[in-house]
Structures are given as C-alpha cells and as structure tokens.
Protein backbone atom coordinates (compact mmCIF):
# COMPACT_ATOMS: atom_id res chain seq x y z
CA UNK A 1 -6.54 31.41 -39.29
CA UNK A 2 -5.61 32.03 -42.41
CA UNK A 3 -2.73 34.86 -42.95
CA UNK A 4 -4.45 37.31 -44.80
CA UNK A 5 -6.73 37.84 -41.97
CA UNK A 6 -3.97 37.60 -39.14
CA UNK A 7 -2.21 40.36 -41.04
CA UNK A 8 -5.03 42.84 -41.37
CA UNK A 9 -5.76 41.88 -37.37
CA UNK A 10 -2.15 43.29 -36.77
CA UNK A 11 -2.88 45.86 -39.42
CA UNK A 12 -5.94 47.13 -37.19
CA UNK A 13 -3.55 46.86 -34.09
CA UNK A 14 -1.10 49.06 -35.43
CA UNK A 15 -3.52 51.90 -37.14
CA UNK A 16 -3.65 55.18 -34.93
CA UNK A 17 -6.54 55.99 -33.55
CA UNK A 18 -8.40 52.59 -33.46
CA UNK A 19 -8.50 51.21 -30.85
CA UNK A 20 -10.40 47.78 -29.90
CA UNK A 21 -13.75 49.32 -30.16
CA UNK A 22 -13.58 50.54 -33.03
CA UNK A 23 -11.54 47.77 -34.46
CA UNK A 24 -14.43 45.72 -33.68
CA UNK A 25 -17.31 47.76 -35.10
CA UNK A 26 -15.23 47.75 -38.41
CA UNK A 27 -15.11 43.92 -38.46
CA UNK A 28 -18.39 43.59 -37.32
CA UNK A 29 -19.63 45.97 -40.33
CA UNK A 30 -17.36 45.26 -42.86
CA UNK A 31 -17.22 40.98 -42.24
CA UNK A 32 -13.96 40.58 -41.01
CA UNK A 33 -10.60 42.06 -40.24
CA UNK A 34 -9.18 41.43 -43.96
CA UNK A 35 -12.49 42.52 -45.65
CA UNK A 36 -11.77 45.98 -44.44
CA UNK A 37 -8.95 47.09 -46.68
CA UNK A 38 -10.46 45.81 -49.67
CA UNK A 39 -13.30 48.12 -48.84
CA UNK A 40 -13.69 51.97 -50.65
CA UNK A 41 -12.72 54.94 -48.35
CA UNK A 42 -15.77 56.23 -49.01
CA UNK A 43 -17.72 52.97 -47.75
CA UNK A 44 -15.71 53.28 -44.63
CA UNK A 45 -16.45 56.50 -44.18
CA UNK A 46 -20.07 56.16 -43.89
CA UNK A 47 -19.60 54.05 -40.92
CA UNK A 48 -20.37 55.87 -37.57
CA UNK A 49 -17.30 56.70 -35.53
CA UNK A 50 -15.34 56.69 -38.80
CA UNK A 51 -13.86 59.55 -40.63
CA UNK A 52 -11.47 60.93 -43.27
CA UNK A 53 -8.34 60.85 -40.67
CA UNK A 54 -9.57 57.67 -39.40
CA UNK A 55 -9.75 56.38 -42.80
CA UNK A 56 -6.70 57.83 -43.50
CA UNK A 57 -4.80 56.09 -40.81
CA UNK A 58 -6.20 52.61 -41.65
CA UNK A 59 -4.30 52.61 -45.58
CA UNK A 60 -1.19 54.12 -44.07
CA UNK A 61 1.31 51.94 -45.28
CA UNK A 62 3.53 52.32 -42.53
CA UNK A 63 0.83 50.44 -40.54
CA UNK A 64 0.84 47.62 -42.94
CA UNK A 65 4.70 47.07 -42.64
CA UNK A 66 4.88 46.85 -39.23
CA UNK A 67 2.00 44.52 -39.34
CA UNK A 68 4.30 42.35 -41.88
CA UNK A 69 7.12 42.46 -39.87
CA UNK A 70 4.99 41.41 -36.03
CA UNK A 71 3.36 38.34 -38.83
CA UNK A 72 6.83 37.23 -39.84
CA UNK A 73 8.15 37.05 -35.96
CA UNK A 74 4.44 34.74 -35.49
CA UNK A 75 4.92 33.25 -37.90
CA UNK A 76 8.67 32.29 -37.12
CA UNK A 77 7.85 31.79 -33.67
CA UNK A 78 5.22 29.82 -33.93
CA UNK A 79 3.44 32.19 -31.23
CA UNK A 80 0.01 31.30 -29.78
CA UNK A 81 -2.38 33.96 -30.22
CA UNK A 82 -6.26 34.03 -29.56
CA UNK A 83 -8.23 36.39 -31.84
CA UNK A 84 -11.74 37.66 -30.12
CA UNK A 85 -14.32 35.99 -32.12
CA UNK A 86 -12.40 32.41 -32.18
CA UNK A 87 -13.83 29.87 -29.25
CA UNK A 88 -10.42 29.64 -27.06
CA UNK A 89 -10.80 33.75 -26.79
CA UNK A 90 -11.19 34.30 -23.09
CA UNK A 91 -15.42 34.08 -22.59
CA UNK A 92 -14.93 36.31 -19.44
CA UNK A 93 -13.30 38.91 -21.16
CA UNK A 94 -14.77 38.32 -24.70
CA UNK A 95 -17.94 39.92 -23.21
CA UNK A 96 -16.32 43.21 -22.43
CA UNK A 97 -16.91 45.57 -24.96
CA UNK A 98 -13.10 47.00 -24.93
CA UNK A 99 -11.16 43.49 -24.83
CA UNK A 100 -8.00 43.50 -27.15
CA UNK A 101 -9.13 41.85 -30.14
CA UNK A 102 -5.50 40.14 -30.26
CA UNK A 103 -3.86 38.34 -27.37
CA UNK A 104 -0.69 36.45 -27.51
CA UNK A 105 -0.25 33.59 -24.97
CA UNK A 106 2.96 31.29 -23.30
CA UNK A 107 2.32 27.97 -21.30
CA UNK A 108 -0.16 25.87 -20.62
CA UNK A 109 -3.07 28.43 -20.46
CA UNK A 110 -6.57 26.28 -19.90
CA UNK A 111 -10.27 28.01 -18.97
CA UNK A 112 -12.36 25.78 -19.07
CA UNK A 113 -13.84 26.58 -15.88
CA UNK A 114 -16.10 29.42 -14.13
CA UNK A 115 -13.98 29.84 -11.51
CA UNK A 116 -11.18 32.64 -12.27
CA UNK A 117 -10.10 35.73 -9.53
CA UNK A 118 -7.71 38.42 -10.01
CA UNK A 119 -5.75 39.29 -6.89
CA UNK A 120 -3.83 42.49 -7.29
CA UNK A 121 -2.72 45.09 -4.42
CA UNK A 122 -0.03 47.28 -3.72
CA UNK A 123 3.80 46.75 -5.35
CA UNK A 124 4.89 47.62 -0.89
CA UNK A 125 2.98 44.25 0.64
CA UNK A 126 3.15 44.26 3.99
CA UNK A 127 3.53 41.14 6.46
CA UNK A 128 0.04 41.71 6.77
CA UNK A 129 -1.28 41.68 3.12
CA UNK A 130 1.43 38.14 2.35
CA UNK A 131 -0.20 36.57 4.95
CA UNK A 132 -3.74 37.27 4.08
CA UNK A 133 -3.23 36.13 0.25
CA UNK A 134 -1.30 33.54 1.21
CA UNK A 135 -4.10 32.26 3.19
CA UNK A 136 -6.51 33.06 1.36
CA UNK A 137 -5.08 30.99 -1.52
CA UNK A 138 -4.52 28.05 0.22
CA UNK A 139 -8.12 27.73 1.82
CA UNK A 140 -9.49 28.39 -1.99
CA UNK A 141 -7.45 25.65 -3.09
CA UNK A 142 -9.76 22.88 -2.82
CA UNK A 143 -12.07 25.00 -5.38
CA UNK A 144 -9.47 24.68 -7.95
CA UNK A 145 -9.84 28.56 -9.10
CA UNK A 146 -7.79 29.67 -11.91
CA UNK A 147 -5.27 32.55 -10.06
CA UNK A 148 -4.75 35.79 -12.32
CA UNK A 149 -2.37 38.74 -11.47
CA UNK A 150 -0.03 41.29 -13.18
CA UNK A 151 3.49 39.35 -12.61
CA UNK A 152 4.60 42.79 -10.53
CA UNK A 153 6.02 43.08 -7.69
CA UNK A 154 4.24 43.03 -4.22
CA UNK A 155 0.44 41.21 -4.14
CA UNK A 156 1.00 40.10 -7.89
CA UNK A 157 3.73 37.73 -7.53
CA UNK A 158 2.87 36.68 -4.09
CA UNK A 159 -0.47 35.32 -5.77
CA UNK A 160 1.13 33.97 -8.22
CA UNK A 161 3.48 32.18 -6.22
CA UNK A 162 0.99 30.94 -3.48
CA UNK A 163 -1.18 29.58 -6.82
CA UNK A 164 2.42 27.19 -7.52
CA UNK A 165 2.47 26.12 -4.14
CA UNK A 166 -1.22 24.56 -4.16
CA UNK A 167 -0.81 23.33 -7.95
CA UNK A 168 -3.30 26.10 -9.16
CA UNK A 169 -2.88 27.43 -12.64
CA UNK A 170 -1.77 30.90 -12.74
CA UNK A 171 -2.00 33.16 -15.28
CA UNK A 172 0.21 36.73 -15.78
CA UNK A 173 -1.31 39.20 -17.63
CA UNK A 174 1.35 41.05 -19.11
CA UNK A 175 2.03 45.44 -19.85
CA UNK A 176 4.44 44.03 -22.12
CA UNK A 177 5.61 42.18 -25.34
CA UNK A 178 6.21 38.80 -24.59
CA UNK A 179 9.92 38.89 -25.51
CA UNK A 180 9.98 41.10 -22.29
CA UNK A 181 10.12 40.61 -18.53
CA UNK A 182 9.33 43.52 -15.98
CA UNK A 183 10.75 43.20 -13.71
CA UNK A 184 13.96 41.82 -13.92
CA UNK A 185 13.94 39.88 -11.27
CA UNK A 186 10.88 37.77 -11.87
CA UNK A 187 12.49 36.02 -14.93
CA UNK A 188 13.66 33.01 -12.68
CA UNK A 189 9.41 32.29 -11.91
CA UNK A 190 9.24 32.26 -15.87
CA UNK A 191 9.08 28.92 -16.17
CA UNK A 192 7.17 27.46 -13.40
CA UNK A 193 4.55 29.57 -14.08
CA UNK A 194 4.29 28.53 -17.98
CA UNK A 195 4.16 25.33 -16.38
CA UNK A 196 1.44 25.59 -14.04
CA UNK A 197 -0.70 28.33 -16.55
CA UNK A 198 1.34 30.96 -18.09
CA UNK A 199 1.17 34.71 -19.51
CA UNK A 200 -0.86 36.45 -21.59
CA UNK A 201 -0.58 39.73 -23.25
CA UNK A 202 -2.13 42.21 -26.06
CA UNK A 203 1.09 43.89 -26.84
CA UNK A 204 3.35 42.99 -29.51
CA UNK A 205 6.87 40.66 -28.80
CA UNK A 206 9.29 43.40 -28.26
CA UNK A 207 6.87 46.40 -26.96
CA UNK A 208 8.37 47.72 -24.05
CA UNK A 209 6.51 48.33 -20.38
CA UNK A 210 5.68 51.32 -21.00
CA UNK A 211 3.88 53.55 -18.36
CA UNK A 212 0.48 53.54 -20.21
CA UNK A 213 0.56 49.70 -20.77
CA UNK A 214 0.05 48.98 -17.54
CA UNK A 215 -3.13 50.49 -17.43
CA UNK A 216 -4.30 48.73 -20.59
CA UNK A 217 -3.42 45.36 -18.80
CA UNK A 218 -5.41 45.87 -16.26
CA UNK A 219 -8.94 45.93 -17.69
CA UNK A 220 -7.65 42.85 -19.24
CA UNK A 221 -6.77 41.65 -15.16
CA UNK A 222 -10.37 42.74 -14.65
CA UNK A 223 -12.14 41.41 -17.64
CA UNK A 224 -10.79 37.78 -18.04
CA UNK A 225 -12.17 36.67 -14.28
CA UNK A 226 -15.33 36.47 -12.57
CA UNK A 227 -13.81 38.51 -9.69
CA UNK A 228 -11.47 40.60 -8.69
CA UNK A 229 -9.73 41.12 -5.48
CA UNK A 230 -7.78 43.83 -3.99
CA UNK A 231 -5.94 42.87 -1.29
CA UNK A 232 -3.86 45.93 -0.19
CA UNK A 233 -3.55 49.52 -1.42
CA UNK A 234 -2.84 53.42 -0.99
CA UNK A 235 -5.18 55.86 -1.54
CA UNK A 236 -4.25 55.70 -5.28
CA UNK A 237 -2.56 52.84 -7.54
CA UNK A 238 -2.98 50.75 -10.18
CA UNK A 239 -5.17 47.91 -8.27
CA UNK A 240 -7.68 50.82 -7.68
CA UNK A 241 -7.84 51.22 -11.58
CA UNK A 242 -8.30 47.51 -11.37
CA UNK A 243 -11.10 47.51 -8.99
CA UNK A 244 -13.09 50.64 -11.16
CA UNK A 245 -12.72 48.74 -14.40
CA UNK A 246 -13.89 46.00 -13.03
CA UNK A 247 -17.16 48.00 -11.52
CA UNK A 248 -17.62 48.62 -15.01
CA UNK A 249 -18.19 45.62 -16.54
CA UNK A 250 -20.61 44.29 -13.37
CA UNK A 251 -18.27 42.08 -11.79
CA UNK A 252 -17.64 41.27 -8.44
CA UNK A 253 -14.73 43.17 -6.11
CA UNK A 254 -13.82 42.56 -3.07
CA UNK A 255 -11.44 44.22 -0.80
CA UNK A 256 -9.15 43.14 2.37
CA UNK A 257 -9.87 45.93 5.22
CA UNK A 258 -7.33 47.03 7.81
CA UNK A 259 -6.09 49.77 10.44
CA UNK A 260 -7.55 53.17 9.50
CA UNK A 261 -4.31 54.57 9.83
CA UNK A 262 -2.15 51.91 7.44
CA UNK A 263 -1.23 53.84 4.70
CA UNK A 264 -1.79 50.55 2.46
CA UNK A 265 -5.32 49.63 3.53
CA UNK A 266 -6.74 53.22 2.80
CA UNK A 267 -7.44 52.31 -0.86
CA UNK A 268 -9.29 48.94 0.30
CA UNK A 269 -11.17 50.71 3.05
CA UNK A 270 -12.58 53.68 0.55
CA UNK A 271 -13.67 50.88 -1.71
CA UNK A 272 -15.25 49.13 1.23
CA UNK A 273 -16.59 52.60 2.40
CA UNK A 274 -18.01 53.73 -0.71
CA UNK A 275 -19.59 50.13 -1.19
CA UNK A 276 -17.27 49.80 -4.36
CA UNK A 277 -16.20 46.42 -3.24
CA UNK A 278 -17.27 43.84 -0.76
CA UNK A 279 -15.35 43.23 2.76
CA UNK A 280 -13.37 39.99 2.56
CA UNK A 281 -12.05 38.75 5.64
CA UNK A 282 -11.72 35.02 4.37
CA UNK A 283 -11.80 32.67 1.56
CA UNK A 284 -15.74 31.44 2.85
CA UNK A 285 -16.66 35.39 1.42
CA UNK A 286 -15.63 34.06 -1.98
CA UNK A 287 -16.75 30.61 -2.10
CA UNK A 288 -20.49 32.58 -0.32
CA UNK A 289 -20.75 35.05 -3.29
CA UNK A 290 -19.46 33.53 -6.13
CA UNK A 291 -21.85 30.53 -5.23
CA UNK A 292 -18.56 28.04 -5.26
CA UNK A 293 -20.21 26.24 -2.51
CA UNK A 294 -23.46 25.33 -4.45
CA UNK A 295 -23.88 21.64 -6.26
CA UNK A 296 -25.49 22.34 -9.45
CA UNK A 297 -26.35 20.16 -12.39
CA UNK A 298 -24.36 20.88 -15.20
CA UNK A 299 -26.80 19.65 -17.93
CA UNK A 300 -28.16 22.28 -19.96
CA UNK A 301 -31.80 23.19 -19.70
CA UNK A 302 -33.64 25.03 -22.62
CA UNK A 303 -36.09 27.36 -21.16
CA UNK A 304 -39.68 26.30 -23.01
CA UNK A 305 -41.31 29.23 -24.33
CA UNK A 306 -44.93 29.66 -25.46
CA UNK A 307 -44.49 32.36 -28.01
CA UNK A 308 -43.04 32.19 -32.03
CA UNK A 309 -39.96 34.02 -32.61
CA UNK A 310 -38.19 34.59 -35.75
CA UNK A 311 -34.97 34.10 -36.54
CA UNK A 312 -32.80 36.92 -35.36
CA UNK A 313 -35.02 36.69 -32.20
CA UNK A 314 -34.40 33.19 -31.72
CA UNK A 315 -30.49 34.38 -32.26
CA UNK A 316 -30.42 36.48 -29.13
CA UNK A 317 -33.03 34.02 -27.37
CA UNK A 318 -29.92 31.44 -27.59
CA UNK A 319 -27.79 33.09 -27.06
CA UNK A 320 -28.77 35.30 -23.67
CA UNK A 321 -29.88 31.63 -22.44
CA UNK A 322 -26.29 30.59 -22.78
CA UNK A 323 -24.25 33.05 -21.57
CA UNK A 324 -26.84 35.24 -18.92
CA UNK A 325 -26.53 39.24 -19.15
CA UNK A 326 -24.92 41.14 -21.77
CA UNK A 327 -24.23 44.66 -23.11
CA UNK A 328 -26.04 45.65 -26.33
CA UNK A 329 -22.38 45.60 -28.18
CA UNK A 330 -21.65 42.61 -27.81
CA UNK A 331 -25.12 40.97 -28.55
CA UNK A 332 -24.92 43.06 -31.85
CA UNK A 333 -21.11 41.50 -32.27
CA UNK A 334 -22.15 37.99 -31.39
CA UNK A 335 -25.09 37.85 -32.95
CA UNK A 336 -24.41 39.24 -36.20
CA UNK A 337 -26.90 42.15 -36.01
CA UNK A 338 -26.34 45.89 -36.44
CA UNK A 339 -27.31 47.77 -33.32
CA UNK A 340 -29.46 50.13 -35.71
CA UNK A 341 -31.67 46.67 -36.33
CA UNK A 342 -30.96 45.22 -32.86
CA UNK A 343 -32.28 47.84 -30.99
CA UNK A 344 -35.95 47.33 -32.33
CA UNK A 345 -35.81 43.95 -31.97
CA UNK A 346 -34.72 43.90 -28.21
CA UNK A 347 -37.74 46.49 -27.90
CA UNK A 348 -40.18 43.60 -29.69
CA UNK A 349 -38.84 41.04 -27.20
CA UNK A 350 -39.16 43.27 -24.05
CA UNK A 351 -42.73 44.16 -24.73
CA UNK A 352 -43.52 40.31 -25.00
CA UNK A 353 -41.93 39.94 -22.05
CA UNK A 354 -39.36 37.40 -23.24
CA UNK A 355 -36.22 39.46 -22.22
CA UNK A 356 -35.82 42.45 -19.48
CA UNK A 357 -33.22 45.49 -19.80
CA UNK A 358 -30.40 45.84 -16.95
CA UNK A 359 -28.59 49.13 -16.49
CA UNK A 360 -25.59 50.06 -18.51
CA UNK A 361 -27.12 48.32 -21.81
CA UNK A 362 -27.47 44.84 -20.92
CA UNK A 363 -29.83 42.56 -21.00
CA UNK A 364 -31.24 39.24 -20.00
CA UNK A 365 -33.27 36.59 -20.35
C-alpha cells in the first residue's frame, strides 16, 4: 500500500465523528481513502450522511498529525496491518457493514479456512464452564477450527489456552493498542499464542483499554467467525453484547445451559429461552449445524443461467455466487455500485427471478 493512502486511512481513523461506516461510504464515493482530502468541501458535502461539521472534522489538522505520527511508529515497526478492501482482510468480518476498516495484527495469523468460533463467557468461570470449554475444544479438535476470544480473563483465556493444548490457532482480538496487554497477567501467554495464531486489533499501538473499547472489540469477536459461542454468563456482560451483535449480522450463537439458579448460566439460559442462541450441550451441536461433518467437493461450480445480463448485473451475479448472502452495503462496496443505482438493479434481477431478497437487506442468489 502505498503511504499516501495508509496515511489518509489513519487520517479517517482519527477524524471525529466518522466512524467505519461512514469512513467507508466516503471511500466508496470518493475512490479511495487518499482521494478524499484532495476532494472540495463542498463535493463532500453533497454526500449523504455528510455535513459542514463532518466536513469540518475530516481537514482538521490535528487529525492529520496524529495520523503522521501512528504512520511513522508503522512504519518503524514494520507493523502488519490489513486494510478492508485488500484480500488478507478478514472475509467473515469484511462482510459486516461496521468492520474497522484498519486492523493491526501480531503472529502467525492464517484464515484460510471456513471454520472459525468465538468462545467468550463470563470473566468468574466456574469449574463448570472450564470443564465444558475445555471439552468442548478438545472434541472439536480433529475439525481443525480456528479458536477466537478476547484474551480476558475467565472463558477467554481458557479458550485460548485449551486451543494451545490441541495445536489450534488462536486468535485474540484485542480492546487495545497492540503495545498494550490487559491484563497484566496474561503477558507470559504472549508468545505462545503469536506462535500458534496471534492478536488482532483496530486500535492504535499505545491506545489504552479503555471501557468503551471493549465493546468495539467485540463485534469484531462476532464478525470475524462463522459462530459464536457463549459459554457462561450473568444476566448482563460483555459476552451478551457478543451474542446480540452477532444476531445482527445472521450468524450462528450458541449457548451452554445450566442450573436455573447459577447466577452465571442466567445469561445463557435467556438466550436459550428467548431462542437468541441454540442449546449446546457438546461439540456434535457444532460440527451438526455448522455442517463440519459434511464431505463436500471443493471445486467451484458456476450456476448456468438462461437469461443475458449486463455488466453490473453480471457483477453482483459473481459475486453473490461466490460468497452466498449479503447486505445491500456491502454489495454496493464490493461491487463498485452506488446504492442509488444498485437498488434498481437488484429490483431488475428479482423480477427475473435471478436473485431473492432476505430480511435485513440481504440478498442471494
């Protein structure tokens, strides 16, 4: 990437008020990250969600020298980073429409493979919930999944750990810079875990975990696997936030049930109640849903269709074929097309029957 663009990625980062949908509209509109700031106020301002303050905030200067000063430490560092629209971008969590468009990455982070879960739960596991993740993990071991968590305390680092012992890569998603470590006392599984996976994060090298980061992480916990898995939990926490986010961008949750009256199964037995999740009792639930258990042949079939489309519909034709369901955004992003435009084509296709709509703005082949 070359640095102009890198810089005006960070630039975007640090401008109030714009946040990673937005961010992304602007690229998407403008070309890229760098084309942006080379662009008239007033041309930005005509873009929808964009205003005078808005505008405002993106030629702040102070934005741009912070930016300069988080390139230089890259830069010096050598730091791995993954931008949204390049291929080694997450594809799980590239398809949710508020993914960071920056994430900086440490180890040996490879996923090349379908089969990613999040495990989060409670920071207070019980005897109960260790032994049930630690189980779990070792009968799923023989699927090779990729193991994701938040590097806290409780359910996170006892996934993390039981993906070590079975020589699973394991991946900590970070509420932090990656010059951090929260907590403390986690900084002696630094190393094994760069060595069987590693961390990733959207936050710059010396942001601190703060309160609010942690809830940023976790749609990035929920976004970058094709399930996630709660395995114990109060009426409220974090891994509840988890579980909703996750809800939200149609993936599969499932939850560990216990004892009505355990304070840490009441948040797993309300999302098992209020079929928000589905009741895992072993790792067979997994490898049954997620289809782990099915032989498939990997070649690549193109669908044969007996109707003439033009280009852009050909576009989204591909492109649904390759990578199933998808919200309107992010067909628009990866596709090239404003929504304005997209919207009557999508119409066009449904009518002839060549795509259907979903709820929440996604559609299909």
């Amino acid at each position: 990437m070359k640095t102009e663009e890198l810089l005006a990625i960070l630039r975007l980062q640090a401008t109030q008020k714009i946040g990673d949908i937005l961010a992304k509209k602007l690229i998407q509109t403008t070309g890229s990250a760098s084309q942006i700031f080379k662009e008239k106020a007033s041309s930005l301002q005509k873009i929808e969600g964009i205003g005078t303050l808005l505008v405002n905030n993106l030629l702040d200067e102070d934005s741009l020298e912070k930016a300069e000063k988080e390139l230089a430490y890259i830069q010096q560092t050598n730091t791995q980073f993954s931008y949204f629209l390049d291929a080694d971008y997450p594809q799980n969590l590239k398809h949710c429409i508020d993914a960071p468009i920056l994430l900086f990455k440490d180890g040996n982070i490879h996923l090349h493979t379908d089969r990613i879960i999040s495990i989060v739960g409670t920071r207070n596991i019980t005897s109960y919930g260790r032994d049930f993740c630690n189980q779990l993990i070792k009968d799923l071991a023989e699927y090779h999944p990729v193991i994701v968590s938040g590097f806290a305390y409780g359910v996170d680092i006892c996934a993390h750990k039981a993906a070590m012992d079975h020589n699973l890569q394991t991946i900590g998603v970070l509420a932090h810079g990656l010059d951090e470590i929260y907590p403390k006392t986690h900084k002696k599984y630094i190393h094994k875990v760069n060595e069987n996976g590693g961390f990733l994060t959207e936050f710059w090298h010396d942001e601190k975990p703060l309160r609010e980061n942690f809830l940023k992480r976790n749609r990035v916990v929920a976004g970058i696997s094709k399930a996630t898995i709660i395995i114990e939990s109060a009426e409220k926490g974090g891994s509840l936030v988890t579980a909703d986010i996750a809800n939200s961008y149609n993936k599969d949750v499932f939850a560990v049930p216990g004892r009505t009256n355990d304070l840490f199964s009441k948040g797993c037995n309300n999302l098992i109640k209020n079929n928000q999740a589905h009741l895992l009792t072993s790792a067979e639930d997994i490898v049954k849903m997620l289809n782990w258990d099915m032989v498939t042949d990997s070649t690549p079939k193109q669908k044969t269709l007996f109707v003439e489309l033009d280009e852009n519909e050909q576009k989204i034709y591909d492109y649904l074929q390759q990578n199933g369901k998808q919200l309107l955004d992010v067909i628009a992003l990866e596709c090239a097309i404003p929504i304005y435009q997209l919207s009557s084509i999508l119409l066009q296709m449904e009518l002839r029957g060549i795509i259907k709509p979903l709820p929440g703005k996604m559609f299909e082949v």
